[in-house]
PDB file of N, CA and C in Angstrom:
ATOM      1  N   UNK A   1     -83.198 -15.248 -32.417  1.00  0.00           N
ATOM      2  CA  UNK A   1     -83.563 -14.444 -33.561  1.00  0.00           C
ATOM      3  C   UNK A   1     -82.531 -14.592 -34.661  1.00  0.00           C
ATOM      4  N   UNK A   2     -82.942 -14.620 -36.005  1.00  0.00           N
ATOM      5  CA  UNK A   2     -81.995 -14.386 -37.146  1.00  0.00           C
ATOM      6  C   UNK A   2     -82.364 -13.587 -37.619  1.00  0.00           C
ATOM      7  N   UNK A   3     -81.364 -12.443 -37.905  1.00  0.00           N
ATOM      8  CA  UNK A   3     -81.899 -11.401 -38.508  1.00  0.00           C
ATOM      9  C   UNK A   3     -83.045 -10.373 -38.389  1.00  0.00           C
ATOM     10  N   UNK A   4     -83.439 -10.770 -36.591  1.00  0.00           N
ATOM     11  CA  UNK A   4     -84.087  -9.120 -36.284  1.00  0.00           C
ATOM     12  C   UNK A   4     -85.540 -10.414 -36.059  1.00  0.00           C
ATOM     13  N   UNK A   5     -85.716 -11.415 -36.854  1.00  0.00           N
ATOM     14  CA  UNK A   5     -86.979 -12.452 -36.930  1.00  0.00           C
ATOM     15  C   UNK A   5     -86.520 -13.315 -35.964  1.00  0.00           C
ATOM     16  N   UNK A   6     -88.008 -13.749 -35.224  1.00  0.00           N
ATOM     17  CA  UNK A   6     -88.052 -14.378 -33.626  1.00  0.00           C
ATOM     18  C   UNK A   6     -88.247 -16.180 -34.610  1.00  0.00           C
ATOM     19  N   UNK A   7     -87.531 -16.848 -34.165  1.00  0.00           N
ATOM     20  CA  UNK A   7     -87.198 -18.446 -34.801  1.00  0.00           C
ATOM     21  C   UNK A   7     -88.813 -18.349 -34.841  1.00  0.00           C
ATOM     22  N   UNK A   8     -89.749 -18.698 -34.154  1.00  0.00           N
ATOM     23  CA  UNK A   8     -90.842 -18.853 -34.229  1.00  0.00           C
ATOM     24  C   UNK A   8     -91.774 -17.496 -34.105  1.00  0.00           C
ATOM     25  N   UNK A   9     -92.354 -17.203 -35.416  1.00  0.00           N
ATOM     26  CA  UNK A   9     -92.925 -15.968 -35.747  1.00  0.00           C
ATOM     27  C   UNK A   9     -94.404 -15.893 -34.990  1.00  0.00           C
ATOM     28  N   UNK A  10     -94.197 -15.050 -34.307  1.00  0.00           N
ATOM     29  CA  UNK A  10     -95.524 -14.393 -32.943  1.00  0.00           C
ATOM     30  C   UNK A  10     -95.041 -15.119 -31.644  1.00  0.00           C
ATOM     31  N   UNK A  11     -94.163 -16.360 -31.574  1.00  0.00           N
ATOM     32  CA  UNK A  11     -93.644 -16.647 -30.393  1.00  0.00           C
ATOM     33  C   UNK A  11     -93.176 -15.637 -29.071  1.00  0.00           C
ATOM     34  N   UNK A  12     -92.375 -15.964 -28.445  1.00  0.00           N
ATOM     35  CA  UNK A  12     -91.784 -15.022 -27.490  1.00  0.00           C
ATOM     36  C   UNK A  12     -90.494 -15.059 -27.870  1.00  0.00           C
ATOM     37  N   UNK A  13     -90.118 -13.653 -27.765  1.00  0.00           N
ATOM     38  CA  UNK A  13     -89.064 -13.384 -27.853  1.00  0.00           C
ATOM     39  C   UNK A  13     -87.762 -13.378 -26.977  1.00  0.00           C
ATOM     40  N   UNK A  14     -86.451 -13.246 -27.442  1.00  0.00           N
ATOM     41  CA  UNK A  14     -85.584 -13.644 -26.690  1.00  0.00           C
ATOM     42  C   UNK A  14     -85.906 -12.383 -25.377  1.00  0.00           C
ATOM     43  N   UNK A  15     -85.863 -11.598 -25.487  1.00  0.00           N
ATOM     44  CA  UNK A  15     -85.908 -10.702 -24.039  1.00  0.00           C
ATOM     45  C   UNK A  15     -86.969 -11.153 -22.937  1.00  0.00           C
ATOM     46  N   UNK A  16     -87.982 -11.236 -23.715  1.00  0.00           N
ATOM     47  CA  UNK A  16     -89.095 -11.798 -22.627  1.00  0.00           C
ATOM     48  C   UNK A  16     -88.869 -13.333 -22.704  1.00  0.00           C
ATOM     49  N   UNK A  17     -88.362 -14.096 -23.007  1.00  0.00           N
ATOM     50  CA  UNK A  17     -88.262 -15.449 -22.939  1.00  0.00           C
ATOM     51  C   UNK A  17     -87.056 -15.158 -21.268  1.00  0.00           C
ATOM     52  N   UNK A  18     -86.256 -14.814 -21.430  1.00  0.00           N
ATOM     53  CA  UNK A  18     -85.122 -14.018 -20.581  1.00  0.00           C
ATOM     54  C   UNK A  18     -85.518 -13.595 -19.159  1.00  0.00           C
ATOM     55  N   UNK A  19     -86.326 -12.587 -19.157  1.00  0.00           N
ATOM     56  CA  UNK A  19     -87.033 -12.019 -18.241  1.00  0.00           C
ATOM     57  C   UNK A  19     -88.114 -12.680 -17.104  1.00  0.00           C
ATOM     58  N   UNK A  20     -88.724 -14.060 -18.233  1.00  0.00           N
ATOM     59  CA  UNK A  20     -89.582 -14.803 -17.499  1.00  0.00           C
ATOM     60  C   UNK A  20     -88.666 -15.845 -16.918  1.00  0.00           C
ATOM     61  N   UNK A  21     -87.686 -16.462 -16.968  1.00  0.00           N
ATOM     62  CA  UNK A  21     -86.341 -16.737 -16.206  1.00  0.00           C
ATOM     63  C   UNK A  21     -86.136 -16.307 -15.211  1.00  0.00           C
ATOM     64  N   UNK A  22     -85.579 -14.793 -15.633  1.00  0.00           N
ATOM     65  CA  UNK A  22     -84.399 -13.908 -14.353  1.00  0.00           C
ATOM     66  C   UNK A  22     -85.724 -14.103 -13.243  1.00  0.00           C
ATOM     67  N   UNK A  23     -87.060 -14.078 -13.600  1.00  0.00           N
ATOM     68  CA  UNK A  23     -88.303 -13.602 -12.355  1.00  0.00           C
ATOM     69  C   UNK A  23     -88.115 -14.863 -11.724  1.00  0.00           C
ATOM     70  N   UNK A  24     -88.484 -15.722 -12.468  1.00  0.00           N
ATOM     71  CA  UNK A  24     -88.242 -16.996 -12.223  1.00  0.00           C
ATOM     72  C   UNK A  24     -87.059 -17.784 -10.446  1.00  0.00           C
ATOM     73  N   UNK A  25     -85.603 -17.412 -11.075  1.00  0.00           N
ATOM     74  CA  UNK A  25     -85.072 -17.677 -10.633  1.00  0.00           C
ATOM     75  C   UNK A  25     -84.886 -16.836  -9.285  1.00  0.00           C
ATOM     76  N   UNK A  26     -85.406 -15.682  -9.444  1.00  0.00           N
ATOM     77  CA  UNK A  26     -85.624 -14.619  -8.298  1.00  0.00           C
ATOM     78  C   UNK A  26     -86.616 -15.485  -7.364  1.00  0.00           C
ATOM     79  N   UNK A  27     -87.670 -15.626  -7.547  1.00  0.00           N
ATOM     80  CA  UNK A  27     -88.241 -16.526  -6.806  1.00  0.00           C
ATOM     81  C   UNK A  27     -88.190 -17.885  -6.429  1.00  0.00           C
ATOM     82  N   UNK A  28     -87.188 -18.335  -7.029  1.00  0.00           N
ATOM     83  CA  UNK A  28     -86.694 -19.641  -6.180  1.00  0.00           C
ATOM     84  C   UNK A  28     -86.111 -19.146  -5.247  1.00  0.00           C
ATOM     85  N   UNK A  29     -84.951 -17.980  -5.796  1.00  0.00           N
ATOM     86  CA  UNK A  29     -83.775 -17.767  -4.933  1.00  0.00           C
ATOM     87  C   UNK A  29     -84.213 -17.081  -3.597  1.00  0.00           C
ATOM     88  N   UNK A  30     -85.226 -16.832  -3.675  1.00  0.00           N
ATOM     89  CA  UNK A  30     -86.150 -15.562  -2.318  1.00  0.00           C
ATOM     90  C   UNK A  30     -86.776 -16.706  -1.758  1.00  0.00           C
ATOM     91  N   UNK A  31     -87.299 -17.610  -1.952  1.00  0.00           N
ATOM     92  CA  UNK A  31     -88.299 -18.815  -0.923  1.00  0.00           C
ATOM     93  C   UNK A  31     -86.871 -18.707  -0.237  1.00  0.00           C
ATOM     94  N   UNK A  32     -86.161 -19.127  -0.397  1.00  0.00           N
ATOM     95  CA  UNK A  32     -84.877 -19.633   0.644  1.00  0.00           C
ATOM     96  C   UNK A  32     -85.369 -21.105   0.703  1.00  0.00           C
ATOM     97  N   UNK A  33     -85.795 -22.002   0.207  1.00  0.00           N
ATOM     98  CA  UNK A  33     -86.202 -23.199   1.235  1.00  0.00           C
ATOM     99  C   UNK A  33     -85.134 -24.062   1.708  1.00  0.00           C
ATOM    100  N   UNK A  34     -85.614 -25.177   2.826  1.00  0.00           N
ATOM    101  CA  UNK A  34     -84.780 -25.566   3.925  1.00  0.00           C
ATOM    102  C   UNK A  34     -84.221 -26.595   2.695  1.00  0.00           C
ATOM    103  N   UNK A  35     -83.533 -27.345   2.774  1.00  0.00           N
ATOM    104  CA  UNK A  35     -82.951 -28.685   1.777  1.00  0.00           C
ATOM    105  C   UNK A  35     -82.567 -28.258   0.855  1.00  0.00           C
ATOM    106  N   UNK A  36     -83.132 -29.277   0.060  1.00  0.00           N
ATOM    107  CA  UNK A  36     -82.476 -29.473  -1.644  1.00  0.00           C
ATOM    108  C   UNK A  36     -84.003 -29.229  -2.807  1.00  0.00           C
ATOM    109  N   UNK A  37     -83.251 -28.488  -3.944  1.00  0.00           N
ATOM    110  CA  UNK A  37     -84.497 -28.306  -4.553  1.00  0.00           C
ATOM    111  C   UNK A  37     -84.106 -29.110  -5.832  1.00  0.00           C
ATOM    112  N   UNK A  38     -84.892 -29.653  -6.779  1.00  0.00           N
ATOM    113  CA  UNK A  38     -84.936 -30.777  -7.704  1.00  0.00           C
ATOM    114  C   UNK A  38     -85.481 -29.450  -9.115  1.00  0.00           C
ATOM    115  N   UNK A  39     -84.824 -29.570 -10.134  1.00  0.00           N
ATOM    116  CA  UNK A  39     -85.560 -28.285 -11.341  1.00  0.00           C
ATOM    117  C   UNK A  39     -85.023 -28.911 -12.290  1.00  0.00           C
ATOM    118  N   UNK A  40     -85.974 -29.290 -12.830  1.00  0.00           N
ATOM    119  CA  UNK A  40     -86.397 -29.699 -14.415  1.00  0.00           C
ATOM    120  C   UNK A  40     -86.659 -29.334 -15.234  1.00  0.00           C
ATOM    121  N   UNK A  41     -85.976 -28.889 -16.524  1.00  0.00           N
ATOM    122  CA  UNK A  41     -86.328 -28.116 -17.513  1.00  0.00           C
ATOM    123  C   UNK A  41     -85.287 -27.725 -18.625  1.00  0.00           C
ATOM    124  N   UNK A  42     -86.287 -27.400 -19.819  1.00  0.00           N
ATOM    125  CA  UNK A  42     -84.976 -27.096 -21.265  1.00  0.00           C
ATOM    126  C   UNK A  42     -84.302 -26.539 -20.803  1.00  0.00           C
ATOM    127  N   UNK A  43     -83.035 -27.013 -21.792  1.00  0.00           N
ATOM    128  CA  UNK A  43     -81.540 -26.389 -21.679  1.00  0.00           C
ATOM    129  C   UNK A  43     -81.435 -25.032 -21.797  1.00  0.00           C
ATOM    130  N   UNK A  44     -82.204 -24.150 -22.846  1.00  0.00           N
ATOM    131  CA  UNK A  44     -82.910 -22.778 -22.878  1.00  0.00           C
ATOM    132  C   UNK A  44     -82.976 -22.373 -21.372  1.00  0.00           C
ATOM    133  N   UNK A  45     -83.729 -22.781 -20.547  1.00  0.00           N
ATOM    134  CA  UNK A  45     -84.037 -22.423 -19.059  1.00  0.00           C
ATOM    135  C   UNK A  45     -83.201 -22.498 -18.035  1.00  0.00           C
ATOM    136  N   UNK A  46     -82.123 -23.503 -18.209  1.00  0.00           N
ATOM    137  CA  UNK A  46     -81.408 -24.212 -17.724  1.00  0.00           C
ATOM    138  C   UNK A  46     -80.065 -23.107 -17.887  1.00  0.00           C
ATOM    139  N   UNK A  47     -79.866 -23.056 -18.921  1.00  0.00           N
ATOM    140  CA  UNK A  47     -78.643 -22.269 -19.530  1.00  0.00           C
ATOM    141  C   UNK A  47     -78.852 -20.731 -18.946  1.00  0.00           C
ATOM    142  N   UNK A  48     -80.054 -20.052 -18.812  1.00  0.00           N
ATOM    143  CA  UNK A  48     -80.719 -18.822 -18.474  1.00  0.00           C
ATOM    144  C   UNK A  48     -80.386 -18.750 -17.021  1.00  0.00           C
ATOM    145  N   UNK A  49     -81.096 -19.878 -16.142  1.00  0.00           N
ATOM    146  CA  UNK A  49     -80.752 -19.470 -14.958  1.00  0.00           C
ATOM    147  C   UNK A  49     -79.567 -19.568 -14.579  1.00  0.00           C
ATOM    148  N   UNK A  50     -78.589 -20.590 -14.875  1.00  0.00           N
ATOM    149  CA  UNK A  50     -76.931 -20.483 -14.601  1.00  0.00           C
ATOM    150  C   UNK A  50     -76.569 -19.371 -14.790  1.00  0.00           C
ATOM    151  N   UNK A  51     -76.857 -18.558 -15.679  1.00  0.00           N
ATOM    152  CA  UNK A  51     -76.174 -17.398 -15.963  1.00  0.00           C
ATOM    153  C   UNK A  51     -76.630 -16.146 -15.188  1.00  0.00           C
ATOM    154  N   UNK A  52     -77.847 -16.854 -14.691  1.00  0.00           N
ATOM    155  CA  UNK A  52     -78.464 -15.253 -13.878  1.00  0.00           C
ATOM    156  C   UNK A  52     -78.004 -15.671 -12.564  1.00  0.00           C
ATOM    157  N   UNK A  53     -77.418 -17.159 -11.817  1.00  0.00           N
ATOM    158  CA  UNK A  53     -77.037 -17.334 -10.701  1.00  0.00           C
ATOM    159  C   UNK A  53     -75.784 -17.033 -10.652  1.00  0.00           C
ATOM    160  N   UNK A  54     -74.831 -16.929 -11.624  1.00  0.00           N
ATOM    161  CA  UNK A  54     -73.396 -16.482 -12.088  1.00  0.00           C
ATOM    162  C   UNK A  54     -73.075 -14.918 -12.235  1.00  0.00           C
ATOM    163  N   UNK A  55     -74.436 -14.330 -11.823  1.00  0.00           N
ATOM    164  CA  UNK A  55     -74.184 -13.143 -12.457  1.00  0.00           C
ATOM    165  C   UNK A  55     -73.857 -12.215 -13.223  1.00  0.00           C
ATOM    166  N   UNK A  56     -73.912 -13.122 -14.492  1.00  0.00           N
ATOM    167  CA  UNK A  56     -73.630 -13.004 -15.821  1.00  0.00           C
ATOM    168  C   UNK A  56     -74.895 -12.592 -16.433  1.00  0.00           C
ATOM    169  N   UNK A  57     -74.819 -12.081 -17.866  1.00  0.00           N
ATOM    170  CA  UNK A  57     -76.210 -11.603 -18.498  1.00  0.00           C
ATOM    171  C   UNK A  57     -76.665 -12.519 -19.671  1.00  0.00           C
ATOM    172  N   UNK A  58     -77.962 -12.384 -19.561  1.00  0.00           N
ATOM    173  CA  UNK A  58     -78.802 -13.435 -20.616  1.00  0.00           C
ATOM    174  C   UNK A  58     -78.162 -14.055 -21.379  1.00  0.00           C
ATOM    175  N   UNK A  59     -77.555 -13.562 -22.160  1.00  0.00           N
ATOM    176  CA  UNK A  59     -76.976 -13.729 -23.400  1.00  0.00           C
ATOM    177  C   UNK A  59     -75.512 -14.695 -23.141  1.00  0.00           C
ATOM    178  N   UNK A  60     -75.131 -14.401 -21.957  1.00  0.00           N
ATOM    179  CA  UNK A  60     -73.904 -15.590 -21.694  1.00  0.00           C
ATOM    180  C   UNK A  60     -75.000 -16.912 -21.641  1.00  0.00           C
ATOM    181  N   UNK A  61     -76.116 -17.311 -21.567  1.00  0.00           N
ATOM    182  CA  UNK A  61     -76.209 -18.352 -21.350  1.00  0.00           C
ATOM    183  C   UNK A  61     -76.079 -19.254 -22.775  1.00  0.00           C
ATOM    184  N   UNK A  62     -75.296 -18.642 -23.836  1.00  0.00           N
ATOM    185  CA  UNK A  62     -74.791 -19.715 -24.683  1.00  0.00           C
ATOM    186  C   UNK A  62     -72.892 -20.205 -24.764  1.00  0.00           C
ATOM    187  N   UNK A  63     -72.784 -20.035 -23.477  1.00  0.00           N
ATOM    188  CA  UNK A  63     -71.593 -20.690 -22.884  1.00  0.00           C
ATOM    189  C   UNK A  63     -71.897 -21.842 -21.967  1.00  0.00           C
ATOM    190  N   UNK A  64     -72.901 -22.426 -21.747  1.00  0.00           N
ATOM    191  CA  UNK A  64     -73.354 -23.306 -21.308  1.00  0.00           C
ATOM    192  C   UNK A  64     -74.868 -24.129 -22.052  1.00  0.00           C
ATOM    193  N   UNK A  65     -74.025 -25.683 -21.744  1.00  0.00           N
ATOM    194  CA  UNK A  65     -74.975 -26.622 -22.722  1.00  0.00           C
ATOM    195  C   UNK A  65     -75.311 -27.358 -21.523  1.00  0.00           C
ATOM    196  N   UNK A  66     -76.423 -28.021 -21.745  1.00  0.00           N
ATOM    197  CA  UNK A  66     -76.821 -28.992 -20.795  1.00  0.00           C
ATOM    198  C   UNK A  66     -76.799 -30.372 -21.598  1.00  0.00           C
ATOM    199  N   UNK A  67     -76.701 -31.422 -21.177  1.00  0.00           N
ATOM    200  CA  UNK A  67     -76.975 -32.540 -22.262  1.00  0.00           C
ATOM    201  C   UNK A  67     -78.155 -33.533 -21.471  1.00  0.00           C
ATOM    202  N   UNK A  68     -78.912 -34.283 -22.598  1.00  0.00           N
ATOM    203  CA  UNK A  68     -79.731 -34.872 -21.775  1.00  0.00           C
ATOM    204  C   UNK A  68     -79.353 -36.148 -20.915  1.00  0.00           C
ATOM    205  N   UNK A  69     -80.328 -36.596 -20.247  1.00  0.00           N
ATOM    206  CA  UNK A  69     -79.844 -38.062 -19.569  1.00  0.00           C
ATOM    207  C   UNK A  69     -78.917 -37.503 -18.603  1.00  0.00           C
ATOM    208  N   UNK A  70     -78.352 -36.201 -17.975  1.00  0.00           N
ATOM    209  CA  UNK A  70     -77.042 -35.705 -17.136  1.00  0.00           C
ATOM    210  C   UNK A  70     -78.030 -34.952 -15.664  1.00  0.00           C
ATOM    211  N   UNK A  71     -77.063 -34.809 -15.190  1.00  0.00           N
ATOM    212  CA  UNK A  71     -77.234 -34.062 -13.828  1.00  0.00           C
ATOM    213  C   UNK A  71     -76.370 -33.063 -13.891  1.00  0.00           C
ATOM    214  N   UNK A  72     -76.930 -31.190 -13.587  1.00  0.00           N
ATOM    215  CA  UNK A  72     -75.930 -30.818 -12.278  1.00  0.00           C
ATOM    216  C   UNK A  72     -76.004 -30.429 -11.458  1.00  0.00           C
ATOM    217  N   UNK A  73     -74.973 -29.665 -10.824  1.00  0.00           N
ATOM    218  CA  UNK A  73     -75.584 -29.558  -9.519  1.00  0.00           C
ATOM    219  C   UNK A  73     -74.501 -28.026  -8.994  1.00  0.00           C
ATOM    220  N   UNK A  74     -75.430 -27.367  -8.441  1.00  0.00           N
ATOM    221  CA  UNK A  74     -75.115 -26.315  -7.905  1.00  0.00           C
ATOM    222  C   UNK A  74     -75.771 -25.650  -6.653  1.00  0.00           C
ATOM    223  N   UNK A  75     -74.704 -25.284  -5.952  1.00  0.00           N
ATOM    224  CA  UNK A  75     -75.279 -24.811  -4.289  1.00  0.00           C
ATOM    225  C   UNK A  75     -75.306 -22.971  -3.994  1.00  0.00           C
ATOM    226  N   UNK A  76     -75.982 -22.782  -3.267  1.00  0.00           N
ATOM    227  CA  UNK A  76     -75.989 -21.166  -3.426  1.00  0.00           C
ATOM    228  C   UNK A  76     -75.963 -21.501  -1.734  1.00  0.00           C
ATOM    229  N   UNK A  77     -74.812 -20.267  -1.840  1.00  0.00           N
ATOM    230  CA  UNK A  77     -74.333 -20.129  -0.330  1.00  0.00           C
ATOM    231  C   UNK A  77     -74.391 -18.946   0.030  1.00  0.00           C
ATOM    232  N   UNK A  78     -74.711 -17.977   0.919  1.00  0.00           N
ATOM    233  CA  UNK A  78     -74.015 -16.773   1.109  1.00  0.00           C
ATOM    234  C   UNK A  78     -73.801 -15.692  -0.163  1.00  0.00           C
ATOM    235  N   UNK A  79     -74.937 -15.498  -0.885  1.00  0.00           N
ATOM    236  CA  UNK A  79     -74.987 -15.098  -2.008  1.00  0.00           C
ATOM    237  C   UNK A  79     -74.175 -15.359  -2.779  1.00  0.00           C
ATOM    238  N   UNK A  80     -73.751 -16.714  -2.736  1.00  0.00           N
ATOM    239  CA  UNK A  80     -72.605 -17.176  -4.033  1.00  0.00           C
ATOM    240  C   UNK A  80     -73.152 -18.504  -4.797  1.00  0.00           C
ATOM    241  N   UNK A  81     -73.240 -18.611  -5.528  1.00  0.00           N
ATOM    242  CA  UNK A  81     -73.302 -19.942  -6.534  1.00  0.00           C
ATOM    243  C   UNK A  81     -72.027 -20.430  -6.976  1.00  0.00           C
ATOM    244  N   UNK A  82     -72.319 -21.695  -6.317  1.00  0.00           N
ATOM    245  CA  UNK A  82     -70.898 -22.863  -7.186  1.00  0.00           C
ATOM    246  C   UNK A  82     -71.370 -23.856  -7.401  1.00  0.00           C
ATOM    247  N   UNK A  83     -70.742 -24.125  -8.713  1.00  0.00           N
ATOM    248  CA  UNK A  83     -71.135 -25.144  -9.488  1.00  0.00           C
ATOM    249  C   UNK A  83     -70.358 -26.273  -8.931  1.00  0.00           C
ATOM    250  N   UNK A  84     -70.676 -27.146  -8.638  1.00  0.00           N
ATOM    251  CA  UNK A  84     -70.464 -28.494  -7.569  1.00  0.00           C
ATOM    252  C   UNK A  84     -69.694 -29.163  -9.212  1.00  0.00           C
ATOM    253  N   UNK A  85     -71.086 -29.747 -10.110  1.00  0.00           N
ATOM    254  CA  UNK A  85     -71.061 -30.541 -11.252  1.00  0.00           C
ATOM    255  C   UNK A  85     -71.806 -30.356 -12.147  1.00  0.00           C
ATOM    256  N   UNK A  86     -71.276 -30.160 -13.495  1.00  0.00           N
ATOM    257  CA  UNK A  86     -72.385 -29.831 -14.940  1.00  0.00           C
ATOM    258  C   UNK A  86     -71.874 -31.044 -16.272  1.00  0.00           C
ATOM    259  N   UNK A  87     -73.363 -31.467 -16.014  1.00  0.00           N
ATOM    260  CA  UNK A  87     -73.517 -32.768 -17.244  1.00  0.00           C
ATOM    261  C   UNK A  87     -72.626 -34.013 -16.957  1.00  0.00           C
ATOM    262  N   UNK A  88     -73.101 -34.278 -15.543  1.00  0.00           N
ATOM    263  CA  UNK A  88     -72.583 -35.629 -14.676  1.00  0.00           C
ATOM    264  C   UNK A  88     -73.889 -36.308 -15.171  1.00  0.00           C
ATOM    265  N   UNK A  89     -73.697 -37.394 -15.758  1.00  0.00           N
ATOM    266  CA  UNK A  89     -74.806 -38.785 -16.179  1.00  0.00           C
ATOM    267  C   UNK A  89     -73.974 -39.655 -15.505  1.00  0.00           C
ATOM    268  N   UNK A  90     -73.126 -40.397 -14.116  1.00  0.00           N
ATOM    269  CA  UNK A  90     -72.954 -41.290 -13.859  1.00  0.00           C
ATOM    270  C   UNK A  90     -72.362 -42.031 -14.203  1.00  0.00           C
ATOM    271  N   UNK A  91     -71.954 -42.223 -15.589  1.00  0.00           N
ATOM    272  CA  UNK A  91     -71.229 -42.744 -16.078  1.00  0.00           C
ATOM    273  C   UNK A  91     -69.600 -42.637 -16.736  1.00  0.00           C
ATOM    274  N   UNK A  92     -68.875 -43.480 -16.841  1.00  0.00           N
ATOM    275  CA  UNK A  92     -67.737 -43.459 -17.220  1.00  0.00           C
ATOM    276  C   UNK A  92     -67.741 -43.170 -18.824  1.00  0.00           C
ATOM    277  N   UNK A  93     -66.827 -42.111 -19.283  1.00  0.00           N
ATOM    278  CA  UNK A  93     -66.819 -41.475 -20.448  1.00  0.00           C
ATOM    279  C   UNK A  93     -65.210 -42.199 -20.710  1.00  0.00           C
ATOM    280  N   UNK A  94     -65.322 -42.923 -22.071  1.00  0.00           N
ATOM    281  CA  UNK A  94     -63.721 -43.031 -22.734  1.00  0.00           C
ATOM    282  C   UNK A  94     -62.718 -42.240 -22.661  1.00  0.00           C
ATOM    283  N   UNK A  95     -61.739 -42.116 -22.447  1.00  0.00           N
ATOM    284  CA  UNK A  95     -60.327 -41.228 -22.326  1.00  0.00           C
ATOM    285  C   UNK A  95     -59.988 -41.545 -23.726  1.00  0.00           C
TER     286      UNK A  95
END
């Protein structure tokens, strides 16, 4: 929002954009499933659920960027999330 106005006027707004996330990630996090799970999606979504697996609130999720072409990767243990790796693409970056 700027100024009270949603970027895209009649869109969804940041709370319910938020909310359909936190549900979101509640229900990954409740299947429990056996392995590894694969999740694809904007950095918006991306940035949302880190922050709801961090236990942090909505709004921290602009402390985290995703970049494209990258991987990361995070494990939930014992009701804990750790971030393994964020915005690993494989490749060697210049020093």
């Amino acid at each position: 929002m700027i100024g009270g106005t949603p970027f895209s006027p009649g869109g969804e707004g940041f709370q319910d954009f938020s909310r359909r996330v936190i549900d979101a990630t509640a229900r990954l996090t409740d299947d429990d499933p056996a392995g590894n799970t694969l999740l694809v999606a904007h950095q918006g979504v991306l940035s949302i659920l880190l922050a709801t697996l961090l236990g942090l609130p909505p709004d921290a999720m602009w402390h985290f960027t995703f970049r494209q072409n990258a991987y990361s990767l995070v494990t939930l243990t014992k009701g804990y999330c750790v971030v393994t790796c964020l915005n690993d693409s494989g490749r060697k970056t210049a020093s």
